[in-house]
Protein backbone atom coordinates (compact mmCIF):
# COMPACT_ATOMS: atom_id res chain seq x y z
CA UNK A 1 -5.85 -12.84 -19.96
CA UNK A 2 -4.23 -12.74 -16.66
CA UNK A 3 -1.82 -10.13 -18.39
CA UNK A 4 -4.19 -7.65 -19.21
CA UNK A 5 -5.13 -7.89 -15.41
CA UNK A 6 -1.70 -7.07 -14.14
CA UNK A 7 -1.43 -4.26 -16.91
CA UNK A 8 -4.80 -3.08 -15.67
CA UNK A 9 -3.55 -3.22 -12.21
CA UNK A 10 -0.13 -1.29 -12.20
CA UNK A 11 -1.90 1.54 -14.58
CA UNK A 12 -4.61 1.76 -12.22
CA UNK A 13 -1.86 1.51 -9.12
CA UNK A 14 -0.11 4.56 -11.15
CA UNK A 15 -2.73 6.53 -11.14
CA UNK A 16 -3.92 6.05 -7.26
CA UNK A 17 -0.19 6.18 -6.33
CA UNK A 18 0.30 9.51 -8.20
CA UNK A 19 -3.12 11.14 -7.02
CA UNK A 20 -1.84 10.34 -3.60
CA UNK A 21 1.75 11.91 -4.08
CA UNK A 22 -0.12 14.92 -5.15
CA UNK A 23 -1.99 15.01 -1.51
CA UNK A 24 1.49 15.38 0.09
CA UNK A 25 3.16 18.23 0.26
CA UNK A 26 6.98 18.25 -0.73
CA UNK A 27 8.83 16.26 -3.01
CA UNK A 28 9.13 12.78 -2.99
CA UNK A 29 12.00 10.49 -3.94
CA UNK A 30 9.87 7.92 -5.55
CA UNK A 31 9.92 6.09 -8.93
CA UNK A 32 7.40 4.89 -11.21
CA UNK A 33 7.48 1.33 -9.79
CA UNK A 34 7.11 2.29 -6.60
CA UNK A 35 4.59 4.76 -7.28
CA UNK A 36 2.43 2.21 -8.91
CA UNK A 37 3.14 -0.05 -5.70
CA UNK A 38 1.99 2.58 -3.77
CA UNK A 39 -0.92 2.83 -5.47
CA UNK A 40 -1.22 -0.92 -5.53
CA UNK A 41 -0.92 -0.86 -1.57
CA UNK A 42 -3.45 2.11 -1.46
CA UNK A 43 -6.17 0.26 -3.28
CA UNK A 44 -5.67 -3.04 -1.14
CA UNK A 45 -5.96 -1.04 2.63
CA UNK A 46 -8.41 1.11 1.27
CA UNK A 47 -10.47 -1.86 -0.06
CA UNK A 48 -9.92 -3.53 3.64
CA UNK A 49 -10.82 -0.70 5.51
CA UNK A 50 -14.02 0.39 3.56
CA UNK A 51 -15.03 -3.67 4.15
CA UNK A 52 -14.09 -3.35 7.66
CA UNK A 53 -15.98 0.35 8.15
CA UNK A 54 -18.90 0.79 5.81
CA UNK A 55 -19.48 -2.83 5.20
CA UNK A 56 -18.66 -2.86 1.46
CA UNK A 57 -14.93 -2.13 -0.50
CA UNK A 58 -13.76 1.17 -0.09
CA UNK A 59 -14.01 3.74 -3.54
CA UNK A 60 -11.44 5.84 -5.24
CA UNK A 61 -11.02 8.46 -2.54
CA UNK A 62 -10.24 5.95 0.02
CA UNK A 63 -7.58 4.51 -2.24
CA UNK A 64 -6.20 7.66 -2.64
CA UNK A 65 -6.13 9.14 1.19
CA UNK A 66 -4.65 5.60 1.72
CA UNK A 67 -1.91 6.11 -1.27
CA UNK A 68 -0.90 9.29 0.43
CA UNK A 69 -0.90 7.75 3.83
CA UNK A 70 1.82 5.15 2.91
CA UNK A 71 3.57 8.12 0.79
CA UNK A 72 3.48 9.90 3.96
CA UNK A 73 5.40 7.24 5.73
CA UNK A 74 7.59 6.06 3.11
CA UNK A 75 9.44 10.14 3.03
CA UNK A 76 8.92 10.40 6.95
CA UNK A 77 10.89 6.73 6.45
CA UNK A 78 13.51 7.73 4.31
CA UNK A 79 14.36 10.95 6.46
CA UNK A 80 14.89 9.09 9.11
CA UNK A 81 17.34 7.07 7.15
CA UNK A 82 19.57 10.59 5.89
């Protein structure tokens, strides 16, 4: 069943990584891998940091404004890099 988990996971991590492109503003250079990844990424922090703040995981949102956070770095990343 383990398989269905890591399905579950990179649809999810698509979706949160998406949600969070769509918070910043321009175009990004990223694939649907790396999306996912990003979304993967999002989810993690986000989980850490709601543990860390509130006391319990984080929820969607804070997935999401995490997402766009490491979006956010990854283009200011890659300009740096033209």
């Amino acid at each position: 069943m383990w398989l269905f988990d890591l399905i579950g996971w990179f649809i999810g991590g698509l979706v949160i990584g998406a949600l969070g492109r769509l918070a910043v503003p321009g175009r990004q250079s990223l694939g649907c891998l790396t999306t996912a990844l990003v979304g993967i990424g999002g989810s993690i922090v986000g989980g850490l940091l709601g543990r860390l703040i509130f006391g319990r995981p984080g929820g969607w949102i804070l997935a999401i404004l995490c997402a766009a956070g490491i979006v956010f770095l990854l283009d200011r990343a890659q300009e740096r890099a033209r």
